[in-house]
PDB file of N, CA and C in Angstrom:
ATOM      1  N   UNK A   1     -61.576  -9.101 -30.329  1.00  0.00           N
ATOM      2  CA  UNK A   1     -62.922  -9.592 -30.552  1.00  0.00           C
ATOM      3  C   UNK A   1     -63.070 -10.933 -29.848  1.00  0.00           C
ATOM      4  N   UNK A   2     -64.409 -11.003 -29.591  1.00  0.00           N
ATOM      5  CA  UNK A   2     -64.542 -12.441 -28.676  1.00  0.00           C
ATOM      6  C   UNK A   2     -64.021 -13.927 -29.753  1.00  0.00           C
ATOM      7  N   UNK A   3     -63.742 -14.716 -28.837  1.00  0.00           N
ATOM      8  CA  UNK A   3     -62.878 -15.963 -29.787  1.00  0.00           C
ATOM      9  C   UNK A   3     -63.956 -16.749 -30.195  1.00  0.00           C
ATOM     10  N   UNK A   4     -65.078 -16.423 -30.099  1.00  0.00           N
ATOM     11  CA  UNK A   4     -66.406 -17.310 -29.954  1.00  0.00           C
ATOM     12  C   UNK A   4     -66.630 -16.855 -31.440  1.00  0.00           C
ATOM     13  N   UNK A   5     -66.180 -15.528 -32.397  1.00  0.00           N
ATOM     14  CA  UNK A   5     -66.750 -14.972 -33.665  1.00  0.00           C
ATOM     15  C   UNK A   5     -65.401 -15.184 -34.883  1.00  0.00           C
ATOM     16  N   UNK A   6     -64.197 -15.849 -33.848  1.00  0.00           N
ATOM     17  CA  UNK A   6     -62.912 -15.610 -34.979  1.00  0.00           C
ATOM     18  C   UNK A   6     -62.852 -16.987 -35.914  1.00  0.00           C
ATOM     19  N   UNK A   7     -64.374 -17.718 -35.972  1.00  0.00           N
ATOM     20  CA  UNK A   7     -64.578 -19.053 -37.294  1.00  0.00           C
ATOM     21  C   UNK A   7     -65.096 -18.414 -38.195  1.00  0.00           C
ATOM     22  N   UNK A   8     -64.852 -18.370 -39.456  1.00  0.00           N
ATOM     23  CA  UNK A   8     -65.577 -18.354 -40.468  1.00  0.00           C
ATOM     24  C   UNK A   8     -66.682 -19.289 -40.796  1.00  0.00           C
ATOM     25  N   UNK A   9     -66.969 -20.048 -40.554  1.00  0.00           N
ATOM     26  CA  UNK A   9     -67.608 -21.345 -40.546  1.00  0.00           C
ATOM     27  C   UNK A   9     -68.777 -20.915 -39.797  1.00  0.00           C
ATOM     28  N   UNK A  10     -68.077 -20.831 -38.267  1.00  0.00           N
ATOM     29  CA  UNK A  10     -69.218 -20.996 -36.904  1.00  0.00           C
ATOM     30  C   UNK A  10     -69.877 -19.719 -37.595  1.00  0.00           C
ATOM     31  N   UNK A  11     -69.402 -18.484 -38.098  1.00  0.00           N
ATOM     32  CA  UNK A  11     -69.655 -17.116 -38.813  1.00  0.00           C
ATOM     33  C   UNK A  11     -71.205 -17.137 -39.205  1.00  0.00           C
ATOM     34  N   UNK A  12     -70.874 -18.339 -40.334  1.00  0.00           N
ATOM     35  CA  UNK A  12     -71.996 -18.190 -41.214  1.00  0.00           C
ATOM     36  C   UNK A  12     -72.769 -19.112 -40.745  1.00  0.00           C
ATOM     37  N   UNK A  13     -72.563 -19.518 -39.806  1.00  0.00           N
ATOM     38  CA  UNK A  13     -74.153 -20.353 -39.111  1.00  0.00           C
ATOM     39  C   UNK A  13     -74.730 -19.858 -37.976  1.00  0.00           C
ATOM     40  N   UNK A  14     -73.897 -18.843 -37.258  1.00  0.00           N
ATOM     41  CA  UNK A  14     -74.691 -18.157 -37.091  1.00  0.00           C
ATOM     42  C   UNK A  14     -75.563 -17.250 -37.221  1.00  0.00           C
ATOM     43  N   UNK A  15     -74.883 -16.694 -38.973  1.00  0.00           N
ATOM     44  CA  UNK A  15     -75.850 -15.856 -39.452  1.00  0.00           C
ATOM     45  C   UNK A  15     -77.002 -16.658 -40.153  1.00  0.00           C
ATOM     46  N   UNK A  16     -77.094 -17.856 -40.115  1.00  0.00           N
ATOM     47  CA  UNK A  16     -78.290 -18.225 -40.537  1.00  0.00           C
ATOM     48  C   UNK A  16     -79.329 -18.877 -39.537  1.00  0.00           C
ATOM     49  N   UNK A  17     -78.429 -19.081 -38.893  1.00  0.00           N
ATOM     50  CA  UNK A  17     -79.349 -19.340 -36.942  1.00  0.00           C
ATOM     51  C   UNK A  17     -80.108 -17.838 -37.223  1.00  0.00           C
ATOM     52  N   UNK A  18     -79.592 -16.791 -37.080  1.00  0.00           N
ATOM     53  CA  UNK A  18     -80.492 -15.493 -36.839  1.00  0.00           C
ATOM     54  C   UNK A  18     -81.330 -15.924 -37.876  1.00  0.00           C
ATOM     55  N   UNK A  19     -81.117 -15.865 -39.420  1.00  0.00           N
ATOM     56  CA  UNK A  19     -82.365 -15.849 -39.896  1.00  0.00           C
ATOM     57  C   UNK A  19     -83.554 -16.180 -39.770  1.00  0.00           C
ATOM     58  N   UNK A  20     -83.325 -17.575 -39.158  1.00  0.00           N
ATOM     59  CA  UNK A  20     -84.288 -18.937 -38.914  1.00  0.00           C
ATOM     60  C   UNK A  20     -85.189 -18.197 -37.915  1.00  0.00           C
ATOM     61  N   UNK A  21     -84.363 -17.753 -37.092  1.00  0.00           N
ATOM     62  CA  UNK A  21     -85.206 -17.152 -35.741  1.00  0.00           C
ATOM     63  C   UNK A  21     -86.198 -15.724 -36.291  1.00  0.00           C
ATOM     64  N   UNK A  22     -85.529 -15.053 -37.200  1.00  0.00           N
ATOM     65  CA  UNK A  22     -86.520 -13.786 -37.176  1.00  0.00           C
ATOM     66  C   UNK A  22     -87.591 -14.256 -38.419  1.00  0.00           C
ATOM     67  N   UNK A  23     -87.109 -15.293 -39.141  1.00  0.00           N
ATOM     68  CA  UNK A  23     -88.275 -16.100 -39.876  1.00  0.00           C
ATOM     69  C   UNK A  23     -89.140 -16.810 -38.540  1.00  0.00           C
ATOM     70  N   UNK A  24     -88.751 -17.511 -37.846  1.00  0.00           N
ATOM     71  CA  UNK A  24     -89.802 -17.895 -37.132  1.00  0.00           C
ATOM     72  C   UNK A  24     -90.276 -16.982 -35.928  1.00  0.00           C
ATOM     73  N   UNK A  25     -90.020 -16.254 -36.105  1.00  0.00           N
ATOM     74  CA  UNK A  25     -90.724 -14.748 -34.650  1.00  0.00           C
ATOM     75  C   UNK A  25     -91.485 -14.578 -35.929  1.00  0.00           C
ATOM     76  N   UNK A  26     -91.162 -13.889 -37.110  1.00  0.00           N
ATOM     77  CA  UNK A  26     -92.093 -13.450 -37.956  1.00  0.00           C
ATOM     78  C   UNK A  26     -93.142 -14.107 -38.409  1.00  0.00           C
ATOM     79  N   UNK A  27     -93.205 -15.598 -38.875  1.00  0.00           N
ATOM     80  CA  UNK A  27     -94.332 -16.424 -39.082  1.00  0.00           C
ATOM     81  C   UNK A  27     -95.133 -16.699 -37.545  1.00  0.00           C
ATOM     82  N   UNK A  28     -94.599 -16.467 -36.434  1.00  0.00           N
ATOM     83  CA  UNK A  28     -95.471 -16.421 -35.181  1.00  0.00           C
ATOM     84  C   UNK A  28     -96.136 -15.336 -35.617  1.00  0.00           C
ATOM     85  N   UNK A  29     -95.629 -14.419 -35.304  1.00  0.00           N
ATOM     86  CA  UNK A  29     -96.965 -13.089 -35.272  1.00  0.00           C
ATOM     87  C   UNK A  29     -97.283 -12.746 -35.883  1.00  0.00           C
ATOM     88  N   UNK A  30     -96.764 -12.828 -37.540  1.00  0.00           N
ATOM     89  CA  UNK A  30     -98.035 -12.869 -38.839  1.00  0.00           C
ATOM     90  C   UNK A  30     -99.289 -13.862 -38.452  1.00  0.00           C
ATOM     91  N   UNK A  31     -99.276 -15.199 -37.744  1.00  0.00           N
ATOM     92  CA  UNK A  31    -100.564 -15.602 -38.114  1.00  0.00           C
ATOM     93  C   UNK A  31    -101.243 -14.729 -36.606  1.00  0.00           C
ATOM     94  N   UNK A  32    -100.497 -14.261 -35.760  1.00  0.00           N
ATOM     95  CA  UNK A  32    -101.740 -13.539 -34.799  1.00  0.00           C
ATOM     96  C   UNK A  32    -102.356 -12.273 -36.437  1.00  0.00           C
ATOM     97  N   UNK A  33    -103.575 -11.982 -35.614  1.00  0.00           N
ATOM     98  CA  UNK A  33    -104.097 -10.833 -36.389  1.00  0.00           C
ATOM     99  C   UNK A  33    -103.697  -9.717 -36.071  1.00  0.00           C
ATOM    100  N   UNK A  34    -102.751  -8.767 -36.613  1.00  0.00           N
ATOM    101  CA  UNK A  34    -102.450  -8.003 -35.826  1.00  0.00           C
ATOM    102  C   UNK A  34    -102.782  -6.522 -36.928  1.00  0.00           C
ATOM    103  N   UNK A  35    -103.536  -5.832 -36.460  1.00  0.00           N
ATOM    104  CA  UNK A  35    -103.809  -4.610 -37.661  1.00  0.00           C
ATOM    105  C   UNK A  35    -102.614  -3.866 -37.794  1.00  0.00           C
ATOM    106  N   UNK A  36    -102.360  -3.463 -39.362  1.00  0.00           N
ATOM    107  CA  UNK A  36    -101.241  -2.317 -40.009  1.00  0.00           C
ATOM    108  C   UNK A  36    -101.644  -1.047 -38.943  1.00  0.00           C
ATOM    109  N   UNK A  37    -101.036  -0.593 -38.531  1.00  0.00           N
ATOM    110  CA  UNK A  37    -100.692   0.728 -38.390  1.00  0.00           C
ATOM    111  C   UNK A  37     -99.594   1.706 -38.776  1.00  0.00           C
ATOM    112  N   UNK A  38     -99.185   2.222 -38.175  1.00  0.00           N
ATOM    113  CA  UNK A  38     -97.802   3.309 -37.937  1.00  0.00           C
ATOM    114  C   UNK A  38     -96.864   2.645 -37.570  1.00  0.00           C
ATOM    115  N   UNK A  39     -96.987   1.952 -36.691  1.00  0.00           N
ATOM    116  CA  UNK A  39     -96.028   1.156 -35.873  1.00  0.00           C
ATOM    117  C   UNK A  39     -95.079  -0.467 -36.893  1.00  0.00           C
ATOM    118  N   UNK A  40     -95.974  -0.151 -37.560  1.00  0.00           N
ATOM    119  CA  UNK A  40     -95.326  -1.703 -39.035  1.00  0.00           C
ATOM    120  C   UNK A  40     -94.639  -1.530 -39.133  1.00  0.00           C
ATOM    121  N   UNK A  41     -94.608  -0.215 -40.391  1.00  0.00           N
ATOM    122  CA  UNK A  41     -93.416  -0.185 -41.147  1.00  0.00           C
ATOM    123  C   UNK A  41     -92.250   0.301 -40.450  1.00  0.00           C
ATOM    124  N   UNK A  42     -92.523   0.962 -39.252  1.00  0.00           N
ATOM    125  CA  UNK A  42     -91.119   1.419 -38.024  1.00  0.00           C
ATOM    126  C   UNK A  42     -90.178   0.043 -37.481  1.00  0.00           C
ATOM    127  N   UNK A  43     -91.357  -0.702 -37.302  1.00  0.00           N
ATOM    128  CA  UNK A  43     -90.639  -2.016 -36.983  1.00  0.00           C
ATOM    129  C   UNK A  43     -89.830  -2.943 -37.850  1.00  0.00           C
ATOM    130  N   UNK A  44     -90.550  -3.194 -38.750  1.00  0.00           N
ATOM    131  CA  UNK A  44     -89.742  -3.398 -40.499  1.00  0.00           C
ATOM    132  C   UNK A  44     -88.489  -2.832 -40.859  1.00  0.00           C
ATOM    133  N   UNK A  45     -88.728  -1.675 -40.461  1.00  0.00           N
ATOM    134  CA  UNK A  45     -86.862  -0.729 -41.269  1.00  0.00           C
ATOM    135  C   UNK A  45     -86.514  -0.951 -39.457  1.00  0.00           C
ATOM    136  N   UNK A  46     -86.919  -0.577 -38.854  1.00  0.00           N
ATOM    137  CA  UNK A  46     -85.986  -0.902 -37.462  1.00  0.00           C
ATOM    138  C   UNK A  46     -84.979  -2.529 -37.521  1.00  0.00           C
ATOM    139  N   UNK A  47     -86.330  -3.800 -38.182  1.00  0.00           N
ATOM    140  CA  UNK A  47     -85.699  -5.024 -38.262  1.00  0.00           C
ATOM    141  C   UNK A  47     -84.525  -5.449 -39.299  1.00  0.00           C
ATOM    142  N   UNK A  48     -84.703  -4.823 -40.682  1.00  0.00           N
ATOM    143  CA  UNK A  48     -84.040  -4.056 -41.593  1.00  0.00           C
ATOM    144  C   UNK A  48     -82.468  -3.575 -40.774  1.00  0.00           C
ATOM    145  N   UNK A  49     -82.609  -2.867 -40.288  1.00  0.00           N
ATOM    146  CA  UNK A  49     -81.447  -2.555 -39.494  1.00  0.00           C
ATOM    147  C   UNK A  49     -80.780  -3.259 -38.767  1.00  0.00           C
ATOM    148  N   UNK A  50     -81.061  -3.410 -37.910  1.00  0.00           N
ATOM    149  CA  UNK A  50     -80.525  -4.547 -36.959  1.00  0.00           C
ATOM    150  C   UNK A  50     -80.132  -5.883 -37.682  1.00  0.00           C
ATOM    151  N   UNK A  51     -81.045  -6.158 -38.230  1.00  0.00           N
ATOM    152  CA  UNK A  51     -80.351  -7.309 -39.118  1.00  0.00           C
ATOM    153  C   UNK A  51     -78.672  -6.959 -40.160  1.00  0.00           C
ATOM    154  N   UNK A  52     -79.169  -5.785 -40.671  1.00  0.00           N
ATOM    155  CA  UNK A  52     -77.928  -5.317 -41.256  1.00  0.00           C
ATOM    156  C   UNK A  52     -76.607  -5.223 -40.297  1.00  0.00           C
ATOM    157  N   UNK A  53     -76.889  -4.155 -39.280  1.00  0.00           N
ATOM    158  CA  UNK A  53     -75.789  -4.892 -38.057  1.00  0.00           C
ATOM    159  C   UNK A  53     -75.245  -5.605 -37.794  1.00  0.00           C
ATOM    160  N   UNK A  54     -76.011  -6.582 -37.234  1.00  0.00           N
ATOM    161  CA  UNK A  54     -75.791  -8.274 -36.782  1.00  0.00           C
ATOM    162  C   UNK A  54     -74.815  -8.729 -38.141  1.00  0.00           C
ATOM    163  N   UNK A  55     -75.415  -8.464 -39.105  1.00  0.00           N
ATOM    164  CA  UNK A  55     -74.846  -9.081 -40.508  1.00  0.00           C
ATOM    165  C   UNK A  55     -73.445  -8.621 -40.706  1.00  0.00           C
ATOM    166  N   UNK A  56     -73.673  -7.751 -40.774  1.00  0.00           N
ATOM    167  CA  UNK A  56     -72.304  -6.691 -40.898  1.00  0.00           C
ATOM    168  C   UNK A  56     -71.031  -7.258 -39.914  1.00  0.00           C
ATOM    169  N   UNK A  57     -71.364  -7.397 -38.290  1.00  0.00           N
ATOM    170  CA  UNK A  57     -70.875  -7.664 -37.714  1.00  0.00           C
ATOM    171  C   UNK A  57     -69.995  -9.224 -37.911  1.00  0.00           C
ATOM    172  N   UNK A  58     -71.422 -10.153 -38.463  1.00  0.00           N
ATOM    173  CA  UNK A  58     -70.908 -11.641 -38.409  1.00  0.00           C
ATOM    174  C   UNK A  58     -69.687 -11.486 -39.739  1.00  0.00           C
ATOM    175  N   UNK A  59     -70.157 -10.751 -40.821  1.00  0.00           N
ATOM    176  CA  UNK A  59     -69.348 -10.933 -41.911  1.00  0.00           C
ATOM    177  C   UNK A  59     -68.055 -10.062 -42.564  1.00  0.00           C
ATOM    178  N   UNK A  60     -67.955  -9.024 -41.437  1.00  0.00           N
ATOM    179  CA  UNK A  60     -66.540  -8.101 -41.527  1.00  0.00           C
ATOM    180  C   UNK A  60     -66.306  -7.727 -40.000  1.00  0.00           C
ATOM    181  N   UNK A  61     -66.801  -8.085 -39.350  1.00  0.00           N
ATOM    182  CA  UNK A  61     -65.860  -7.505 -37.894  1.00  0.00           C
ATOM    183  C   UNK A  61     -65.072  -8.403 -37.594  1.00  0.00           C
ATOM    184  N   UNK A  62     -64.256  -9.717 -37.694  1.00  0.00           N
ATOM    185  CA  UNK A  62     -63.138 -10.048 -38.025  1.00  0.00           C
ATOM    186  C   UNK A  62     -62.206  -9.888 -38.700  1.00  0.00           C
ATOM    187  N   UNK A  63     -62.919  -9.982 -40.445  1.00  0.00           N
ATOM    188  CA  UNK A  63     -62.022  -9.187 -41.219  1.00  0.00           C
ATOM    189  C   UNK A  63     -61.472  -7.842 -41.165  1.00  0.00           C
ATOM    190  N   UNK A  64     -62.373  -7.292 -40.604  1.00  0.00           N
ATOM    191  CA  UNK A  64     -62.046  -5.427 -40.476  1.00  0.00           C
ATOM    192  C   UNK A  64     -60.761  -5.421 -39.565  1.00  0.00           C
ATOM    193  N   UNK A  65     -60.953  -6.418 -38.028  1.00  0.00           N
ATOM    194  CA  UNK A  65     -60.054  -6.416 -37.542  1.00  0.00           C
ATOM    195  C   UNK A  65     -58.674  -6.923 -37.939  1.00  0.00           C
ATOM    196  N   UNK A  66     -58.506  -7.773 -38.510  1.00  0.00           N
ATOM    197  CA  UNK A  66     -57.447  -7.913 -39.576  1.00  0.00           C
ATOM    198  C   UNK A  66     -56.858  -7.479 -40.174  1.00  0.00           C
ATOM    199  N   UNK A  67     -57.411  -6.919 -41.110  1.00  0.00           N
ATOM    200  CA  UNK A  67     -57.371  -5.786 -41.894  1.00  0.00           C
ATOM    201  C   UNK A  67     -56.419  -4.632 -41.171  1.00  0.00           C
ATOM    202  N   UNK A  68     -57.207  -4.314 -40.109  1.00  0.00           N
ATOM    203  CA  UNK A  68     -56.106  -2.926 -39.738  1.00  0.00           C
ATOM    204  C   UNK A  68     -55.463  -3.207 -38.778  1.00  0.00           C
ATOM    205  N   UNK A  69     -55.596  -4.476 -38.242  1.00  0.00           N
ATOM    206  CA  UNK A  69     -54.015  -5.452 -37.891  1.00  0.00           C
ATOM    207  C   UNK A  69     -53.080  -5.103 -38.839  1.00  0.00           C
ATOM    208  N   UNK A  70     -52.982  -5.299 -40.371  1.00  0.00           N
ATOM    209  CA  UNK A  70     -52.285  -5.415 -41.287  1.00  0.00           C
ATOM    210  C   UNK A  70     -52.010  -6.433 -41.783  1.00  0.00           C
ATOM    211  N   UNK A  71     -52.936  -7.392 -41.670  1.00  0.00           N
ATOM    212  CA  UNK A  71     -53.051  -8.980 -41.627  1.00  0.00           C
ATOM    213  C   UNK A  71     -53.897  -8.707 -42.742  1.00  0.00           C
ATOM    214  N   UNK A  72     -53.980  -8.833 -44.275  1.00  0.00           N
ATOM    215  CA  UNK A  72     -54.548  -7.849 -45.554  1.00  0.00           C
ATOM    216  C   UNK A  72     -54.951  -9.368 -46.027  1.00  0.00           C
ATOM    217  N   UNK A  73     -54.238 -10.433 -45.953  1.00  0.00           N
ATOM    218  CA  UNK A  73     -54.394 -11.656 -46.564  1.00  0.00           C
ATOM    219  C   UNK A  73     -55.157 -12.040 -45.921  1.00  0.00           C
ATOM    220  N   UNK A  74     -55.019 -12.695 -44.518  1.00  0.00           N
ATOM    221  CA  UNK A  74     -55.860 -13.219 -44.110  1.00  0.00           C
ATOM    222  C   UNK A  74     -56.966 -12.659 -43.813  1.00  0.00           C
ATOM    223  N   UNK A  75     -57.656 -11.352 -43.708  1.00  0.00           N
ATOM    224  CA  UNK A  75     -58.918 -10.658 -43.428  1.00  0.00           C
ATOM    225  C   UNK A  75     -59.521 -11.314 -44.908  1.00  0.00           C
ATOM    226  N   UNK A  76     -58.933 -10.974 -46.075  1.00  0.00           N
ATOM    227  CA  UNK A  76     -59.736 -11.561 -47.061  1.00  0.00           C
ATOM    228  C   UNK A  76     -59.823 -13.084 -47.367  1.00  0.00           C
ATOM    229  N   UNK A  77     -59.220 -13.970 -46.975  1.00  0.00           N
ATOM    230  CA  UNK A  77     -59.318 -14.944 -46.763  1.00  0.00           C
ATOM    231  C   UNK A  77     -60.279 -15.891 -45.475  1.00  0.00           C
ATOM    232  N   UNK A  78     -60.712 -15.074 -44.514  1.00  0.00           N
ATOM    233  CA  UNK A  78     -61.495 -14.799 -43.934  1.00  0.00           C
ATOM    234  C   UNK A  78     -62.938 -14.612 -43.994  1.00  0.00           C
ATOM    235  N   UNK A  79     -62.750 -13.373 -44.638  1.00  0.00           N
ATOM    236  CA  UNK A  79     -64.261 -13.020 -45.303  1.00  0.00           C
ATOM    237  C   UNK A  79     -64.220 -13.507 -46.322  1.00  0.00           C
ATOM    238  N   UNK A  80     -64.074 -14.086 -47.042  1.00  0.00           N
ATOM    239  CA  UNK A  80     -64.274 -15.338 -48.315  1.00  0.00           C
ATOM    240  C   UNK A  80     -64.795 -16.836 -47.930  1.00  0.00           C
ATOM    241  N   UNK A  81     -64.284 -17.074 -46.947  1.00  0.00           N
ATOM    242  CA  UNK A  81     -64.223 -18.292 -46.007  1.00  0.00           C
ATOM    243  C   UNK A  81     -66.101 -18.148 -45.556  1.00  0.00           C
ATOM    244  N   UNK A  82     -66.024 -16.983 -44.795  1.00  0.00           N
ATOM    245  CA  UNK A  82     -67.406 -16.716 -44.773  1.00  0.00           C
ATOM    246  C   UNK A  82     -68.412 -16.792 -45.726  1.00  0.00           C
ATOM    247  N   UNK A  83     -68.315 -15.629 -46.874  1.00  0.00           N
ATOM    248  CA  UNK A  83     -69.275 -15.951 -47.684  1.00  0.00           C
ATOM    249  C   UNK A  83     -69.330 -16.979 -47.930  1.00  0.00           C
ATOM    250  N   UNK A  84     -68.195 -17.740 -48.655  1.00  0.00           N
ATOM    251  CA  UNK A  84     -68.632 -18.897 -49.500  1.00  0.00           C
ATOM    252  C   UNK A  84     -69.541 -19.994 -48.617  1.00  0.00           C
ATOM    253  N   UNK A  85     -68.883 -20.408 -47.288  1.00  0.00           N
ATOM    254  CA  UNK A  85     -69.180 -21.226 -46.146  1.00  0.00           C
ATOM    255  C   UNK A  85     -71.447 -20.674 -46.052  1.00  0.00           C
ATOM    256  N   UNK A  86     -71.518 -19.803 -46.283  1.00  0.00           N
ATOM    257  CA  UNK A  86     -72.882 -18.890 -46.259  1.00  0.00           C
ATOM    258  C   UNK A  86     -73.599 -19.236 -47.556  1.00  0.00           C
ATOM    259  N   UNK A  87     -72.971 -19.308 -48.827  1.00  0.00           N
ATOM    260  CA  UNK A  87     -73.651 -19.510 -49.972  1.00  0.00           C
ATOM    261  C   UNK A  87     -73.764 -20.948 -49.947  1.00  0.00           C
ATOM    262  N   UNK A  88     -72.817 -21.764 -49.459  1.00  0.00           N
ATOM    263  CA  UNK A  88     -73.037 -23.468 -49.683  1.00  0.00           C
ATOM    264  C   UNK A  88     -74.043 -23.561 -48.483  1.00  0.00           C
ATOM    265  N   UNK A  89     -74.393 -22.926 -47.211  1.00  0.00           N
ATOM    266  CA  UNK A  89     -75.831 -23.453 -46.229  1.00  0.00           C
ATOM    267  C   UNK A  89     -76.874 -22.132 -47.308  1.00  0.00           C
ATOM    268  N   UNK A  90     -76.759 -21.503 -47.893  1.00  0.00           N
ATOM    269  CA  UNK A  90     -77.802 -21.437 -48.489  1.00  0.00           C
ATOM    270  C   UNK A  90     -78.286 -21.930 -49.553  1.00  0.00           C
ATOM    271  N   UNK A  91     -77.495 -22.896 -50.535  1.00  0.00           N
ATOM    272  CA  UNK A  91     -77.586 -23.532 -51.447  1.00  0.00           C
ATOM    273  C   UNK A  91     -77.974 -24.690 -51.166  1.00  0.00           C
ATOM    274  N   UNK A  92     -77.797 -25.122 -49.676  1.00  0.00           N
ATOM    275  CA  UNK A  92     -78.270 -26.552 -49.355  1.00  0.00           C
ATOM    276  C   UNK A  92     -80.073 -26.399 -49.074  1.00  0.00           C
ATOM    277  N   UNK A  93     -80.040 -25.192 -48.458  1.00  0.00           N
ATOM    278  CA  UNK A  93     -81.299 -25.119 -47.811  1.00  0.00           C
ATOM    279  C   UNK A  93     -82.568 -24.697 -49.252  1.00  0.00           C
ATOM    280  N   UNK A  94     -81.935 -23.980 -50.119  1.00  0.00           N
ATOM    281  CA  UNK A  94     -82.489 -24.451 -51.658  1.00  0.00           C
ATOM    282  C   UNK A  94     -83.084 -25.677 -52.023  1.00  0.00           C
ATOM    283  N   UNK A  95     -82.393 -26.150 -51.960  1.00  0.00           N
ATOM    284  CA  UNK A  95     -82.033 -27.336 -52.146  1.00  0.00           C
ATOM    285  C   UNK A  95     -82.991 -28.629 -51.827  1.00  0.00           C
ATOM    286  N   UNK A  96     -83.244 -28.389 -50.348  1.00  0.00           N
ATOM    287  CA  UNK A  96     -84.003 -29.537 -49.579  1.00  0.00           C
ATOM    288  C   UNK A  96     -85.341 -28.508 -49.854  1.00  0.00           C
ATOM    289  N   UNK A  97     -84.915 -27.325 -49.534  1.00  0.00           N
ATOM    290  CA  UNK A  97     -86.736 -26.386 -49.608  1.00  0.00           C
ATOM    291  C   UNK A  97     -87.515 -27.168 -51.376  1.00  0.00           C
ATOM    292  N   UNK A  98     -86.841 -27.212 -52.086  1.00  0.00           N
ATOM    293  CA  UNK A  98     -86.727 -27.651 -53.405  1.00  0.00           C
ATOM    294  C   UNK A  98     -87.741 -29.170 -53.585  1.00  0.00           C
ATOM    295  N   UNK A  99     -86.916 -29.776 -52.703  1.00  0.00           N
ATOM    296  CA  UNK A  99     -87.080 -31.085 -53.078  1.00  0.00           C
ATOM    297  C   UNK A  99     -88.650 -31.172 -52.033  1.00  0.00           C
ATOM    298  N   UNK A 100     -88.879 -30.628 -51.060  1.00  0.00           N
ATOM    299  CA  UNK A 100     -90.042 -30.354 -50.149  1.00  0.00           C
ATOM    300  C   UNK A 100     -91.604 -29.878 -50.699  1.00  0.00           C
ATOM    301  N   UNK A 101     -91.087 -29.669 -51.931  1.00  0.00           N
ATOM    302  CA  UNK A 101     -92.361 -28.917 -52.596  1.00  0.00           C
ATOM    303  C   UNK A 101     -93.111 -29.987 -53.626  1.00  0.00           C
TER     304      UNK A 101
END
């Protein structure tokens, strides 16, 4: 796997870099007017997806690789590293969103 994805750390900021971004693509073209059709909800479970991917990817395709390395400790130590590293930038961003209101 590329050496650019083997941080737990860098992991979970980049999974919240993506968020930021498909929050801000999404608040762009919610305020265009754009009428419901057919085409919404395709795009929705399409974004749905891909996000799950991406996610999937940032938060077990190291560990996975580990894992069937046989490296059993460190894959979970790994993906722990992640979440938690993920729940403390989302607890911060609570946090300040919190104090903003």
């Amino acid at each position: 796997m590329n050496k650019i994805f083997k941080n737990p750390y860098l992991n979970s900021i980049y999974a919240e870099a993506y968020i930021v971004i498909l929050v801000s693509l999404i608040t762009y073209i919610g305020k265009q007017d754009s009428p419901d059709n057919f085409f919404s909800p395709v795009a929705a479970l399409s974004l749905f997806v891909l996000s799950a991917a991406v996610m999937g990817f940032l938060f077990l395709g190291e560990p996975l690789q580990l894992f069937l390395d046989g490296e059993k400790k460190q894959a979970v130590s790994f993906f722990m590293k992640t979440v938690i590293s993920f729940a403390v930038i989302t607890l911060i961003l609570f946090v300040v969103t919190a104090r903003l209101l």
